[in-house]
C-alpha atoms as a PDB file:
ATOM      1  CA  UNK A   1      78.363 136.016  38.904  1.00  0.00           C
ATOM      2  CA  UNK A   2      81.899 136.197  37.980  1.00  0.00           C
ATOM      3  CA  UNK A   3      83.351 135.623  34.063  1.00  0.00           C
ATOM      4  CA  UNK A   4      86.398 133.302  33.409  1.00  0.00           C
ATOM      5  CA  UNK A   5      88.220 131.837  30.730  1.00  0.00           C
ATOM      6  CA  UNK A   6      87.462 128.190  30.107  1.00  0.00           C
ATOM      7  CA  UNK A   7      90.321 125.427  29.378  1.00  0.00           C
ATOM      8  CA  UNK A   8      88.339 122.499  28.248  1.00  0.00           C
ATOM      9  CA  UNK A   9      90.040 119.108  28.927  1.00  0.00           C
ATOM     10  CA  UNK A  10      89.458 115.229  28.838  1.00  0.00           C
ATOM     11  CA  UNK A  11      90.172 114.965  32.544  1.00  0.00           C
ATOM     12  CA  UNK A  12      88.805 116.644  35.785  1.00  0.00           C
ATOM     13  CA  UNK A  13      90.076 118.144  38.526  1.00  0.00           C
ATOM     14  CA  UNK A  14      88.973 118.911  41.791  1.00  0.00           C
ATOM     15  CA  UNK A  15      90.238 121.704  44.163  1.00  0.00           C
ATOM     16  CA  UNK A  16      93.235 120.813  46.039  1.00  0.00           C
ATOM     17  CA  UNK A  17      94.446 118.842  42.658  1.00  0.00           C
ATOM     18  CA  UNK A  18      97.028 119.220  41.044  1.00  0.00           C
ATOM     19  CA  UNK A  19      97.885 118.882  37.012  1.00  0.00           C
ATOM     20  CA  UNK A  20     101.107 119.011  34.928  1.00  0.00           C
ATOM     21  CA  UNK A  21     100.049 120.612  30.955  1.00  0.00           C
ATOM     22  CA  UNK A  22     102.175 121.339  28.058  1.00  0.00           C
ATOM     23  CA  UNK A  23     100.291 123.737  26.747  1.00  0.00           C
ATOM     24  CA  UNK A  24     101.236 124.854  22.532  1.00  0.00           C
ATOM     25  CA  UNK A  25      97.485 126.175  21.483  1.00  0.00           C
ATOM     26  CA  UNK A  26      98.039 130.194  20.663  1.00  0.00           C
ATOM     27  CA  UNK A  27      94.856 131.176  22.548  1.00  0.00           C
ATOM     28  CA  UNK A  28      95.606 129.067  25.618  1.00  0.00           C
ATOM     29  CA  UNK A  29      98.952 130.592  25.694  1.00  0.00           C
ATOM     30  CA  UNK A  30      97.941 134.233  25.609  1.00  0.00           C
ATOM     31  CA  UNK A  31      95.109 133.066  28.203  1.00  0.00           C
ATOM     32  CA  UNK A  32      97.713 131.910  30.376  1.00  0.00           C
ATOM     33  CA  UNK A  33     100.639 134.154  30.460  1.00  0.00           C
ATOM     34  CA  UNK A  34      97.524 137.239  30.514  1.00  0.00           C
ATOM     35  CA  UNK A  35      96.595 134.792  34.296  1.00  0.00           C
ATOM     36  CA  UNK A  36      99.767 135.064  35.240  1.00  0.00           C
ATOM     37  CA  UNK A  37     100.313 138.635  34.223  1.00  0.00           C
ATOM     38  CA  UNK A  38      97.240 139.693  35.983  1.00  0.00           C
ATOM     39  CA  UNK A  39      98.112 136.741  39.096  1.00  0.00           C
ATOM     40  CA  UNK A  40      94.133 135.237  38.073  1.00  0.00           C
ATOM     41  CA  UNK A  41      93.089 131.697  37.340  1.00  0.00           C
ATOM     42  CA  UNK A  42      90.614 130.317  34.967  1.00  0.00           C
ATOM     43  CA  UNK A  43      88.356 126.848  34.403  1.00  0.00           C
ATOM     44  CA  UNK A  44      89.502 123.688  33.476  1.00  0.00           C
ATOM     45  CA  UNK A  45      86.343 121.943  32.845  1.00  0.00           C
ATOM     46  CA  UNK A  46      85.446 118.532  31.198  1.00  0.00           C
ATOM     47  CA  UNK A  47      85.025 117.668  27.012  1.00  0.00           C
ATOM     48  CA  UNK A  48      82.352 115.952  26.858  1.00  0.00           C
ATOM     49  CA  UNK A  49      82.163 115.237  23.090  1.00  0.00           C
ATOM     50  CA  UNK A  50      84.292 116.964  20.552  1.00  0.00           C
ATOM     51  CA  UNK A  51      87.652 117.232  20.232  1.00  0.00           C
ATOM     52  CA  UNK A  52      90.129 119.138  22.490  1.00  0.00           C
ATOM     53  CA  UNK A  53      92.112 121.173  20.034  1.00  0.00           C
ATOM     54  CA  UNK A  54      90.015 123.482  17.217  1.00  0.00           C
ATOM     55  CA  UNK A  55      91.821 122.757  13.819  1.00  0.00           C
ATOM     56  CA  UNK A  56      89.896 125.414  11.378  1.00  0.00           C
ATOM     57  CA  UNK A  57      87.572 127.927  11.590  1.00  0.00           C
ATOM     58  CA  UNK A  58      84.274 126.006  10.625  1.00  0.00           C
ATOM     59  CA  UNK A  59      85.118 123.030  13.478  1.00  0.00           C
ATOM     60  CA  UNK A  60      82.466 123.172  16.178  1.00  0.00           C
ATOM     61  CA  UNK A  61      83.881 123.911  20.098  1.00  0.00           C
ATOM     62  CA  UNK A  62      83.818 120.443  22.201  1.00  0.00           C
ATOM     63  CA  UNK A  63      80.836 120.633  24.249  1.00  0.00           C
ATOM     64  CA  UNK A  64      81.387 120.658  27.964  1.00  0.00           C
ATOM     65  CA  UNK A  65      80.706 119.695  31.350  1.00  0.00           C
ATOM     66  CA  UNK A  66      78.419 122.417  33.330  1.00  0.00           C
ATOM     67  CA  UNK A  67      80.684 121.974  36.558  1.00  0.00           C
ATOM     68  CA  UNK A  68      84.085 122.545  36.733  1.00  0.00           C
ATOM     69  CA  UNK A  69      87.070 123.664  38.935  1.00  0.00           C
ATOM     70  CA  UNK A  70      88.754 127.348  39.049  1.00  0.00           C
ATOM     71  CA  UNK A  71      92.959 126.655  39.240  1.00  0.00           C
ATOM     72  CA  UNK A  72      95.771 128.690  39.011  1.00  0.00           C
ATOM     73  CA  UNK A  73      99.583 128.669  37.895  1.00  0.00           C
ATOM     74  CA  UNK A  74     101.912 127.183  40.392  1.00  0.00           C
ATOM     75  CA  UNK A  75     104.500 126.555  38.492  1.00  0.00           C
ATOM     76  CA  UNK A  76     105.088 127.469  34.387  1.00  0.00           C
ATOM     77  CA  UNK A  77     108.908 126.823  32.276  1.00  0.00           C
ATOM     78  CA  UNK A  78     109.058 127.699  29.162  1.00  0.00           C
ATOM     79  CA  UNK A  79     110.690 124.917  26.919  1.00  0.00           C
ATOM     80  CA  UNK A  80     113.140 125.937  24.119  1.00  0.00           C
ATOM     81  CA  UNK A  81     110.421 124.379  21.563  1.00  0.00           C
ATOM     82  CA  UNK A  82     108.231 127.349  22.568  1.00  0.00           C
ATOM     83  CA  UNK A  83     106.204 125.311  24.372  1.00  0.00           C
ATOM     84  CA  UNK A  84     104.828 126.288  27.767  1.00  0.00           C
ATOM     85  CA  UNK A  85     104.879 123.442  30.511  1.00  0.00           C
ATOM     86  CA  UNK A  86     102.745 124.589  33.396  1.00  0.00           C
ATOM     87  CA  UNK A  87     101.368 123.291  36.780  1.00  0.00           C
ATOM     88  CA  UNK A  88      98.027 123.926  37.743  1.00  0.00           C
ATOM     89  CA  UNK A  89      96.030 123.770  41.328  1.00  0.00           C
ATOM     90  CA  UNK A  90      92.318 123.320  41.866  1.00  0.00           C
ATOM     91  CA  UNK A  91      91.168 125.784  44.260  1.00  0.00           C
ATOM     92  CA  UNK A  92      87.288 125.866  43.915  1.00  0.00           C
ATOM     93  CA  UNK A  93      84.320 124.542  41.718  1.00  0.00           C
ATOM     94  CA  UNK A  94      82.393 126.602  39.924  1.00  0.00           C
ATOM     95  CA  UNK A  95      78.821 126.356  37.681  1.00  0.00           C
ATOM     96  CA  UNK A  96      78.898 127.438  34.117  1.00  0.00           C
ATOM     97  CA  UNK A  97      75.602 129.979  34.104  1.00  0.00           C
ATOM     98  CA  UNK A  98      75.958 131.257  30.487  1.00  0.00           C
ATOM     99  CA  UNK A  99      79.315 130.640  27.680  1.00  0.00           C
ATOM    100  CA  UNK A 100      80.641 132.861  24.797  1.00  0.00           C
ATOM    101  CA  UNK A 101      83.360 132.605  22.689  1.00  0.00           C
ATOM    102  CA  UNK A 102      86.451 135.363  21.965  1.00  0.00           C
ATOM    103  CA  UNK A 103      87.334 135.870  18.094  1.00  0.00           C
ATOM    104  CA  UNK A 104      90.601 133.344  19.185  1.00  0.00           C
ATOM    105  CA  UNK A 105      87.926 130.455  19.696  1.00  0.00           C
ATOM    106  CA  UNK A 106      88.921 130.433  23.297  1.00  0.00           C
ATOM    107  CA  UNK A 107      85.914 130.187  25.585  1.00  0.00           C
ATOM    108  CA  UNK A 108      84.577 132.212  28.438  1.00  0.00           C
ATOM    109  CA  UNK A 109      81.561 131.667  30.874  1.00  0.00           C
ATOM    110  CA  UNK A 110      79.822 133.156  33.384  1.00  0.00           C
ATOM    111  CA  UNK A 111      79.881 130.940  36.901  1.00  0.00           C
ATOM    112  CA  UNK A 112      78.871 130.727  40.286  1.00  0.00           C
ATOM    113  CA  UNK A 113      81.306 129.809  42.444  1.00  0.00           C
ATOM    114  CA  UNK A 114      80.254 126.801  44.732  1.00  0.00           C
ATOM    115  CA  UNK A 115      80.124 126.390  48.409  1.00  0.00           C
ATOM    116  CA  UNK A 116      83.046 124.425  49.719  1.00  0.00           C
ATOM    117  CA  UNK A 117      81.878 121.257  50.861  1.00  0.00           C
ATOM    118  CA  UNK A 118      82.197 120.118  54.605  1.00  0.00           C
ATOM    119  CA  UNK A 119      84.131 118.183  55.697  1.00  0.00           C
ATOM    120  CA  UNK A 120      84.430 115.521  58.004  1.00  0.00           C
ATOM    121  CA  UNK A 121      86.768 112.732  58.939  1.00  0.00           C
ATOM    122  CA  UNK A 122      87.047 109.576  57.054  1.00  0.00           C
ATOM    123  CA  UNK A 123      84.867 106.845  58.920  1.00  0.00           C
ATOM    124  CA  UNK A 124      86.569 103.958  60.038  1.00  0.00           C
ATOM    125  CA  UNK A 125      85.198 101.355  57.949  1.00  0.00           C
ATOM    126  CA  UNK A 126      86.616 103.733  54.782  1.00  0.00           C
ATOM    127  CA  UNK A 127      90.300 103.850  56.226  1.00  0.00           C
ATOM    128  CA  UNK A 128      90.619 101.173  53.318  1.00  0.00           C
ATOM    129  CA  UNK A 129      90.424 103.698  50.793  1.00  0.00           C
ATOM    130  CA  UNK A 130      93.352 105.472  52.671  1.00  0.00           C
ATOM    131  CA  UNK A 131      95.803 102.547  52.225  1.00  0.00           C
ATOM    132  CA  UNK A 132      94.179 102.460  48.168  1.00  0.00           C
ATOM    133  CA  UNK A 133      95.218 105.905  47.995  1.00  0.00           C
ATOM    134  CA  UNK A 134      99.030 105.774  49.972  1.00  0.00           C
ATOM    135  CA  UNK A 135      99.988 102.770  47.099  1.00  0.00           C
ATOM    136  CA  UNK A 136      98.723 105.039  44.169  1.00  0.00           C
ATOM    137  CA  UNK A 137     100.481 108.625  45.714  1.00  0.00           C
ATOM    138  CA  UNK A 138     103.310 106.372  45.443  1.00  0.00           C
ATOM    139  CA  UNK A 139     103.795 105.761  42.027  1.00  0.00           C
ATOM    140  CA  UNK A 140     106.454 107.555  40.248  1.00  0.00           C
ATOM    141  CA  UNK A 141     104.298 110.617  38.272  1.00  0.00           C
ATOM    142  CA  UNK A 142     102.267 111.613  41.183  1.00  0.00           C
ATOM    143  CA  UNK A 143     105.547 112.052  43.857  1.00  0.00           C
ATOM    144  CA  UNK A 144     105.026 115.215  45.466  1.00  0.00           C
ATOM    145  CA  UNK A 145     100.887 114.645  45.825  1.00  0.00           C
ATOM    146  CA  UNK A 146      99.652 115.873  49.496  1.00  0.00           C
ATOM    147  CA  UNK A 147      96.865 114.715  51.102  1.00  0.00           C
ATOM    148  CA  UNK A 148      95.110 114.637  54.826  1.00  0.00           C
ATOM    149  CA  UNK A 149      94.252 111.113  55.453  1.00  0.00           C
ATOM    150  CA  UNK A 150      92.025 112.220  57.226  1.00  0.00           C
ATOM    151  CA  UNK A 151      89.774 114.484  55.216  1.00  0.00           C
ATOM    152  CA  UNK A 152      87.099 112.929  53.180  1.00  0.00           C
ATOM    153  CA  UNK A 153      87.070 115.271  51.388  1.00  0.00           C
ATOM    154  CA  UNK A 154      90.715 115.059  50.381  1.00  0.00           C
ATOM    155  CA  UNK A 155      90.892 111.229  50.072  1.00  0.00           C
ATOM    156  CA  UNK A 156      87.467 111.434  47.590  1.00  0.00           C
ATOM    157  CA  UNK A 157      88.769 114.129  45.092  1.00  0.00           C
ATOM    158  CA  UNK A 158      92.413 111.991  44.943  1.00  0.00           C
ATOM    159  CA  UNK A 159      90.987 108.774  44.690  1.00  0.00           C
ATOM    160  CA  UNK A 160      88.447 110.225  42.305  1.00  0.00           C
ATOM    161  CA  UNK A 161      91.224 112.050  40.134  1.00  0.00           C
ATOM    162  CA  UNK A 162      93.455 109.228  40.299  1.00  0.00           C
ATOM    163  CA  UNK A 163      91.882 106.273  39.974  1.00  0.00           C
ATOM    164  CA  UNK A 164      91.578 104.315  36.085  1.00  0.00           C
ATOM    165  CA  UNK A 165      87.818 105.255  35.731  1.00  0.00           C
ATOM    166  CA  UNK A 166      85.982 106.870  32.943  1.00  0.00           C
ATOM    167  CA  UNK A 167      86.045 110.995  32.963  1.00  0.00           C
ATOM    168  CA  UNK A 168      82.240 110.541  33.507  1.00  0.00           C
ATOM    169  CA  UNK A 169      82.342 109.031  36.761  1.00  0.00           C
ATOM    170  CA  UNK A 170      85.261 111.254  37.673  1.00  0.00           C
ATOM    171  CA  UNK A 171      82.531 114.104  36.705  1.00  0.00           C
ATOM    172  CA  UNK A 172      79.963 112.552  39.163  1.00  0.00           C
ATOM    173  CA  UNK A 173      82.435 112.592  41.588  1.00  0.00           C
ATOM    174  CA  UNK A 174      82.909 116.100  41.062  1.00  0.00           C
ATOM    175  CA  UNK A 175      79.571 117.825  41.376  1.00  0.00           C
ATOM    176  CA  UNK A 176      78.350 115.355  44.443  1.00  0.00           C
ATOM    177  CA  UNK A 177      78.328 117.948  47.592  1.00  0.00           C
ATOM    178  CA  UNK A 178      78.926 115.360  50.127  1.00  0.00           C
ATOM    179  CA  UNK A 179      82.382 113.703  50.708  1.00  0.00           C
ATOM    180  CA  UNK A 180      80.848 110.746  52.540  1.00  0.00           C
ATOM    181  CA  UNK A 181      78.343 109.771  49.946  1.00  0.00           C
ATOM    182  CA  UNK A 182      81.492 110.408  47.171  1.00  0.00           C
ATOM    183  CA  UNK A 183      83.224 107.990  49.647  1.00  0.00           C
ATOM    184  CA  UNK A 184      80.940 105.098  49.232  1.00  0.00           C
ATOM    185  CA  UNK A 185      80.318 105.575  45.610  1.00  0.00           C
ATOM    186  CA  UNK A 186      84.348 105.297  45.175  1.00  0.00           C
ATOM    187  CA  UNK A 187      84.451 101.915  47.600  1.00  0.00           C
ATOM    188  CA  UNK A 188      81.365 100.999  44.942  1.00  0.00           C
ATOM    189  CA  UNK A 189      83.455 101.143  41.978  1.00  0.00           C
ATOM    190  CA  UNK A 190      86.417  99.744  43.160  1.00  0.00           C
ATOM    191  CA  UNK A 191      84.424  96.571  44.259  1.00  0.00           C
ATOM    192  CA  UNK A 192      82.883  96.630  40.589  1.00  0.00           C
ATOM    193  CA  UNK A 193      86.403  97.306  38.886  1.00  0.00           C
ATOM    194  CA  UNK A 194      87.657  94.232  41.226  1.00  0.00           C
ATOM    195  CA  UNK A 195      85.046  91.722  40.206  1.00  0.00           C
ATOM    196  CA  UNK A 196      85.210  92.757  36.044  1.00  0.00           C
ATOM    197  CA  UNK A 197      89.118  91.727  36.189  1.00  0.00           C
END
């Protein structure tokens, strides 16, 4: 069992993501220059109910997902405003096992770290999803977003992370073990997003 800090979010991530933050929340910046100080990572982990940012000291933390993904600093600038832009990368899901709070309000839990899934190629009768995912890599804000095309694994977590679907699916997405089965469920959606437009 290992204990990290927590970073709860409206969004998930999956390992081999990555995610641009301003962050201006006094706990979250002591929790992140202390990761890069000490060259850790911590959780970023789904809201879901609550709100993101704690406003007094009677407001209730969000409540959260139970899976999440373990990322670290790639990149950080500090901004004259004193705000702190940062880049983060997924590198591994995790369970939450047990959570606590600091004095600060920021949270901590103690996780298991998953298996990584295994991978496998995408079938043929996915490569679909491939060309889906080459026209949204090429937008504008996500320039710079690697991929193997031919990882399912790769092409579900981007498609699931990138796609205009509610954090709850994305969530599914997330805790499924098997990139084949996340494959379908993705082709499902899109089919279902096609039809309600």
């Amino acid at each position: 069992m290992n204990k990290i800090s927590l970073f709860p979010l409206p969004l998930v991530i999956f390992p081999g993501g990555r995610l641009p933050l301003q962050i201006f929340e006094k706990r979250y910046l002591d929790m992140i220059k202390s990761c890069l100080r000490e060259g850790k990572g911590f959780g970023v982990i789904m809201i879901e109910s609550g709100d993101q940012v704690i406003r007094d000291s009677i407001q209730k933390s969000a409540h959260i997902a139970r899976q999440g993904t373990y990322c670290k600093v790639i990149d950080f600038d500090q901004q004259t405003n004193g705000l702190l832009q940062i880049v983060l990368m997924g590198e591994k899901k995790f369970r939450v096992e047990s959570l606590s709070e600091n004095d600060d309000r920021l949270q901590e839990a103690k996780v298991n770290f998953l298996n990584l899934e295994t991978d496998t190629r995408v079938p043929a009768d996915k490569k679909h999803l491939v060309e889906l995912l080459n026209t949204l890599v090429s937008h504008v804000s996500t320039q710079g977003l690697a991929f193997n095309e031919e990882s399912a694994i790769d092409v579900g977590a981007r498609l699931s992370e990138l796609l205009p679907c509610a954090n709850q699916f994305k969530q599914e997405m997330l805790e499924l073990e098997d990139p084949l089965i996340r494959l379908e469920l993705i082709e499902e959606k899109i089919q279902r997003m096609q039809k309600e437009v």
